[in-house]
N, C-alpha and C. Protein backbone atom coordinates (compact mmCIF):
# COMPACT_ATOMS: atom_id res chain seq x y z
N UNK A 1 96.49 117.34 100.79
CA UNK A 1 97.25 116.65 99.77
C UNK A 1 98.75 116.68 100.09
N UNK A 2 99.12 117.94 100.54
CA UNK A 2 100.73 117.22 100.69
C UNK A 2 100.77 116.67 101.46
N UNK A 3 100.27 116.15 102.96
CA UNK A 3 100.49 115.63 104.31
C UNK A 3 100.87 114.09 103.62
N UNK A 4 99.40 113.77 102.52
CA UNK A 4 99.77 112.58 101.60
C UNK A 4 100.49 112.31 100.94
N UNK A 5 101.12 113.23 100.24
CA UNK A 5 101.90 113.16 99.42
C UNK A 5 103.53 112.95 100.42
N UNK A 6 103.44 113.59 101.60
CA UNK A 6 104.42 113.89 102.55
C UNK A 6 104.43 112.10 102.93
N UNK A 7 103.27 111.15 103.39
CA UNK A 7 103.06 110.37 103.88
C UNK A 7 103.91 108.87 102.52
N UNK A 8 103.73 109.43 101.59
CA UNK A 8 104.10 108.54 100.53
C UNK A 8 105.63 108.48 100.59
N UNK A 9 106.05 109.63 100.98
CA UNK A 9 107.90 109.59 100.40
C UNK A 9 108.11 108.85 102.05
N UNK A 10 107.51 108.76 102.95
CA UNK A 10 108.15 108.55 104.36
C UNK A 10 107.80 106.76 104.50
N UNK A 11 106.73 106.22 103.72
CA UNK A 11 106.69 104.46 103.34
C UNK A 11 107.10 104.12 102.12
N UNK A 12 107.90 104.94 101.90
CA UNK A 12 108.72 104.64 100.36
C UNK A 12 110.03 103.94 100.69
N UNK A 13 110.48 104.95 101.40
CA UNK A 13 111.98 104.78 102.07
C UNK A 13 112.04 103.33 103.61
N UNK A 14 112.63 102.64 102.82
CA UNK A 14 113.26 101.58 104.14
C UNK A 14 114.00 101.85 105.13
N UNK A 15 114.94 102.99 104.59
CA UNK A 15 116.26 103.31 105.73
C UNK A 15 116.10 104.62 106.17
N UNK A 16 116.33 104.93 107.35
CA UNK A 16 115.87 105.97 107.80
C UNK A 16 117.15 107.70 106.96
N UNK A 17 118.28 106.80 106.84
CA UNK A 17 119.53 107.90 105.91
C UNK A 17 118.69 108.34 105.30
N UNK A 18 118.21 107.75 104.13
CA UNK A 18 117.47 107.62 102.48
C UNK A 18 116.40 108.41 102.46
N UNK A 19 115.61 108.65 103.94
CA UNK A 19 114.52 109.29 104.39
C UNK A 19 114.95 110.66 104.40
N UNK A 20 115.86 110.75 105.79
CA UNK A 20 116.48 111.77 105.93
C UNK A 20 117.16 112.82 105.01
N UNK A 21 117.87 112.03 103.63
CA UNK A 21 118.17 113.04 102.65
C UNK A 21 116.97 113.55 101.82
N UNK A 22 116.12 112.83 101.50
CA UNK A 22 115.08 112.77 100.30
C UNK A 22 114.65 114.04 101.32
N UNK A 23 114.36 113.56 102.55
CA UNK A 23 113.16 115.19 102.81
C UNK A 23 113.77 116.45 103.16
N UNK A 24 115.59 116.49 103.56
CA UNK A 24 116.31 117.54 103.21
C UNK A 24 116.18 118.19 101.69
N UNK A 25 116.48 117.30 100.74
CA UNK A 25 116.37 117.48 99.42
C UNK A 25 115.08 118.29 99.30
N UNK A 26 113.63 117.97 99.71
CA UNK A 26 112.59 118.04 99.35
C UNK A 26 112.45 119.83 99.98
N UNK A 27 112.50 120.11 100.89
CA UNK A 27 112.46 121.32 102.01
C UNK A 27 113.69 122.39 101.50
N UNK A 28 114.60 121.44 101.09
CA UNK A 28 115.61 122.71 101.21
C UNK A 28 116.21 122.96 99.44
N UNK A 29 117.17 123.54 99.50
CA UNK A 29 118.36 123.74 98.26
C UNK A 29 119.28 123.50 98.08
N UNK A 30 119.37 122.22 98.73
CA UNK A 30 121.16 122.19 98.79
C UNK A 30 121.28 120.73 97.42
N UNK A 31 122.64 120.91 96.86
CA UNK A 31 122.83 120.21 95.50
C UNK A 31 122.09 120.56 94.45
N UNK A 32 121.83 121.69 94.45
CA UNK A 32 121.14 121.82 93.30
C UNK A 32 119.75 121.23 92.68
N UNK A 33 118.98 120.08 93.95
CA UNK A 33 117.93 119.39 93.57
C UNK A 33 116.94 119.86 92.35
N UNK A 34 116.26 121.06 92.72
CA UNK A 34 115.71 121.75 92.10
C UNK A 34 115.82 121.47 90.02
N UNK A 35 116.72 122.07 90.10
CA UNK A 35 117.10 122.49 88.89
C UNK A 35 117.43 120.66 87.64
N UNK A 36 118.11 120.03 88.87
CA UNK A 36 118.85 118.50 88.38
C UNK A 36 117.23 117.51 88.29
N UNK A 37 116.66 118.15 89.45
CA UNK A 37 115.59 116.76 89.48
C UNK A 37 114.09 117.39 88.90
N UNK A 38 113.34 118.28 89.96
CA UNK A 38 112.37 119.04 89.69
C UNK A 38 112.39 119.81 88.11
N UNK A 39 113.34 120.13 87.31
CA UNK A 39 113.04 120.86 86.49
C UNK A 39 112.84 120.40 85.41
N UNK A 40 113.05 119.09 84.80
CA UNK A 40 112.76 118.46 83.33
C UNK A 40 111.39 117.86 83.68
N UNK A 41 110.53 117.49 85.23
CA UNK A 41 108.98 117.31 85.34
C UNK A 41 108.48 118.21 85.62
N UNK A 42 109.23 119.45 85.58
CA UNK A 42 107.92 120.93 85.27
C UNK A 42 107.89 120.90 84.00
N UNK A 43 109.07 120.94 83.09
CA UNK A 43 109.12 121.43 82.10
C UNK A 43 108.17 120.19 81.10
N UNK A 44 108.15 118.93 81.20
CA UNK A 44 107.39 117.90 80.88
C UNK A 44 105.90 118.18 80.91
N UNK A 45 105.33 118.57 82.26
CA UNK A 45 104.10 119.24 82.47
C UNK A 45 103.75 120.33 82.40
N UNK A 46 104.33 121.11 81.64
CA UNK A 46 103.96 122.61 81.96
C UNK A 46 102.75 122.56 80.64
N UNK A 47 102.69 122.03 79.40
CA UNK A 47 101.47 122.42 78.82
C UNK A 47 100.25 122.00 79.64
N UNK A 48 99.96 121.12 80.28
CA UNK A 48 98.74 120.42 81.05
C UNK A 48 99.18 121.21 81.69
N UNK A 49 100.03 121.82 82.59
CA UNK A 49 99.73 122.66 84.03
C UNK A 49 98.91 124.35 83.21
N UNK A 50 99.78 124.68 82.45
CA UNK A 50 98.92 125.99 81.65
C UNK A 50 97.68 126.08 81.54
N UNK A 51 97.61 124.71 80.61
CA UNK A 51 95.94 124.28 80.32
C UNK A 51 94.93 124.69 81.79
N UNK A 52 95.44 123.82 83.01
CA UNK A 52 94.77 123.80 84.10
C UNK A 52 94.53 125.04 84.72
N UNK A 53 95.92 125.78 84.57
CA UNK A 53 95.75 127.04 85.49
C UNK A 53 94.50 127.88 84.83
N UNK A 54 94.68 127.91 83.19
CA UNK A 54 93.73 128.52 82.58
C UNK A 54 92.20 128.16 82.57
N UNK A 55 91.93 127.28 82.86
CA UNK A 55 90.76 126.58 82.93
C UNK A 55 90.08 126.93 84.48
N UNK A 56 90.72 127.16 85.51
CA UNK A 56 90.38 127.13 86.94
C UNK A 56 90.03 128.46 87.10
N UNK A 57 89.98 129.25 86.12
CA UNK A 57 90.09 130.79 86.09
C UNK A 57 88.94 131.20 85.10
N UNK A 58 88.45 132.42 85.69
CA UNK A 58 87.24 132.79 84.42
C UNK A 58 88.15 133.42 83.55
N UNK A 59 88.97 133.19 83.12
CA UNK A 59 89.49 133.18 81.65
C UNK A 59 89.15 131.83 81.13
N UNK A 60 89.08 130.84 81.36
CA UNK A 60 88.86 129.84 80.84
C UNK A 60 87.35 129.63 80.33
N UNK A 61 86.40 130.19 81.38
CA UNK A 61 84.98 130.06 81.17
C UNK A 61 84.51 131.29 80.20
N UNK A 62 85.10 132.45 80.36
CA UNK A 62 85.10 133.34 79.22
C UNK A 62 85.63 132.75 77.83
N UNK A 63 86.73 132.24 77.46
CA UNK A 63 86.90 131.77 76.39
C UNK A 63 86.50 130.44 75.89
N UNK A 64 85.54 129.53 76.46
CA UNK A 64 84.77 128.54 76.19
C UNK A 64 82.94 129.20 75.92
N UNK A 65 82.88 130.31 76.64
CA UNK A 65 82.04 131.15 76.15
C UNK A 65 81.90 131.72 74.65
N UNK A 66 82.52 132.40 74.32
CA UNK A 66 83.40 132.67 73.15
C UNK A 66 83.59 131.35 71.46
N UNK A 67 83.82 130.85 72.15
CA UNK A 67 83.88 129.54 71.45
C UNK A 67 82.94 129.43 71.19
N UNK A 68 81.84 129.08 72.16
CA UNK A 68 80.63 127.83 72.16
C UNK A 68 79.72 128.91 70.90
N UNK A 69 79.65 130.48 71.24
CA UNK A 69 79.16 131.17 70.81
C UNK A 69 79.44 131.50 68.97
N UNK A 70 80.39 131.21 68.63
CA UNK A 70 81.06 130.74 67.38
C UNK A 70 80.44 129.68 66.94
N UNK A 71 80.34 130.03 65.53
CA UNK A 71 80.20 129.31 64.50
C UNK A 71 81.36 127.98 64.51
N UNK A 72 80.82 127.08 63.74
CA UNK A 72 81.72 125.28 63.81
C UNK A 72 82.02 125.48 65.11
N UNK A 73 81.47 125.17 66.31
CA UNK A 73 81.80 124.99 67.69
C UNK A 73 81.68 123.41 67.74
N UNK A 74 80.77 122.37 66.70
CA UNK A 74 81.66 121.18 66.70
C UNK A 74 82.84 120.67 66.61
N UNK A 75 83.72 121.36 65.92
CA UNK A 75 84.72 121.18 65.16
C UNK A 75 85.91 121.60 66.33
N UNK A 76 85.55 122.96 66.70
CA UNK A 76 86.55 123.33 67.41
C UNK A 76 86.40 122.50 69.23
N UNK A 77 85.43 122.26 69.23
CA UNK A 77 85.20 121.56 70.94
C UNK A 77 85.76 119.84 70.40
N UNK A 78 85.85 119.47 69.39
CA UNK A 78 86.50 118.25 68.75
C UNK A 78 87.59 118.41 68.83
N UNK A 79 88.35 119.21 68.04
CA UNK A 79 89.81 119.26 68.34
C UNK A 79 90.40 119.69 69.62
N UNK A 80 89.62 120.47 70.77
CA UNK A 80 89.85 121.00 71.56
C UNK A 80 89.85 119.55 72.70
N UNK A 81 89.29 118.30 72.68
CA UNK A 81 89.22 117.18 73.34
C UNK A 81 90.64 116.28 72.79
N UNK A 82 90.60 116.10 71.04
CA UNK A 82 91.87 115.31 70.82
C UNK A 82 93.02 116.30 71.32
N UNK A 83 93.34 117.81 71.34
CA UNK A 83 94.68 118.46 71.47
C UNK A 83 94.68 117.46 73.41
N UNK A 84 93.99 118.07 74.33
CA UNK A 84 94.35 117.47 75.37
C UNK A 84 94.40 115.82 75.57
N UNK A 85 93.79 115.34 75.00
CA UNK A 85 93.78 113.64 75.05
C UNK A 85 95.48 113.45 74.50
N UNK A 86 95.82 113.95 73.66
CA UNK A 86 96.90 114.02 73.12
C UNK A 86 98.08 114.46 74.13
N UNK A 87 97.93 115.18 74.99
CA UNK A 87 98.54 115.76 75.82
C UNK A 87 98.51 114.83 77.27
N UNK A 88 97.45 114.34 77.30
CA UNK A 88 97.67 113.66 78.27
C UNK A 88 98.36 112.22 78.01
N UNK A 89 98.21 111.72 76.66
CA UNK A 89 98.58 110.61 76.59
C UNK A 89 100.22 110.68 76.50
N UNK A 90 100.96 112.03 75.82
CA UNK A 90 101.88 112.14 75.74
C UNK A 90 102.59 112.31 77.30
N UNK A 91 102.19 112.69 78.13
CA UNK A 91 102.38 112.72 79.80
C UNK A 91 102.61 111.45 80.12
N UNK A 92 101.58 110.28 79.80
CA UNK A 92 101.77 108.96 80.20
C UNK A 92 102.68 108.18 79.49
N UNK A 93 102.72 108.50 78.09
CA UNK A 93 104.11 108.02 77.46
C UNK A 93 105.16 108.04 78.27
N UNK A 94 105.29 109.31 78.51
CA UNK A 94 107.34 110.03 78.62
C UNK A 94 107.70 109.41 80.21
N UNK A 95 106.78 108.62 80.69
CA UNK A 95 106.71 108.52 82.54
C UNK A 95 107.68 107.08 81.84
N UNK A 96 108.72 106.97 83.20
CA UNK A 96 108.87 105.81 83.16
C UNK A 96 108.45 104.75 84.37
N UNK A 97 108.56 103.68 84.32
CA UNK A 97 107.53 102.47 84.85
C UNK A 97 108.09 102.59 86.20
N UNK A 98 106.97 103.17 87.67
CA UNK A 98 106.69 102.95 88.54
C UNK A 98 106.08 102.08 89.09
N UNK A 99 106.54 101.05 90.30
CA UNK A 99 105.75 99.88 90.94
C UNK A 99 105.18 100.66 91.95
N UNK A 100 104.01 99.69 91.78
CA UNK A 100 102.74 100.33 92.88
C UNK A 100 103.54 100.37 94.36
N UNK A 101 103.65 101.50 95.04
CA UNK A 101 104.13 101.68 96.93
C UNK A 101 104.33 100.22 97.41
N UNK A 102 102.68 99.66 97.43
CA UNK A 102 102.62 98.71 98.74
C UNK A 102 103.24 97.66 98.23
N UNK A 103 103.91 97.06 97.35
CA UNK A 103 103.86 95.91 96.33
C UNK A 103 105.81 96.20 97.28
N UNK A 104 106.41 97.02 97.68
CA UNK A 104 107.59 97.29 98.35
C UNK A 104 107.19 96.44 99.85
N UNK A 105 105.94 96.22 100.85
CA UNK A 105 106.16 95.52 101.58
C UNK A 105 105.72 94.32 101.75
């Protein structure tokens, strides 16, 4: 995944400058990138990233255990689908409008 992800920023860029800073920027620390660019789309994703980390982990399967094993486990596996639907839709809200890569050549 990053080689792809690596492969996307390198047919993004037309000019080889534009290239050259973006993947300084990307590798290194200089200007502050981090903090100016990277840090309001962690902070945007960090409930879905929590969610995920917790879920990929037998903490997650322990406490869906737990749950299921509870009483009104309709109720709570209901709200437990709208809280993330909600979360994800709010993710796709706050994005602003990206054109598809190839639609650039």
């Amino acid at each position: 995944m990053f080689f792809v992800m690596l492969g996307w920023v390198i047919f993004y860029y037309v000019d080889f400058g534009q290239l050259k800073v973006c993947l300084q920027a990307l590798f290194t620390l200089q200007n502050g990138w981090i903090g100016a660019q990277a840090g309001p789309l962690v902070v945007g994703y960090l409930p879905i990233l929590i969610i995920g980390i917790v879920a990929s982990t037998p903490l997650g399967g322990w406490i869906y255990g737990r749950v299921k094993a509870a009483k009104g486990i309709a109720w709570a596996e209901c709200a437990y689908l709208v809280v993330v639907l909600g979360l994800c839709l709010a993710a796709l809200v706050s994005q602003t409008y990206n054109p598809f890569i190839y639609f650039r050549f």
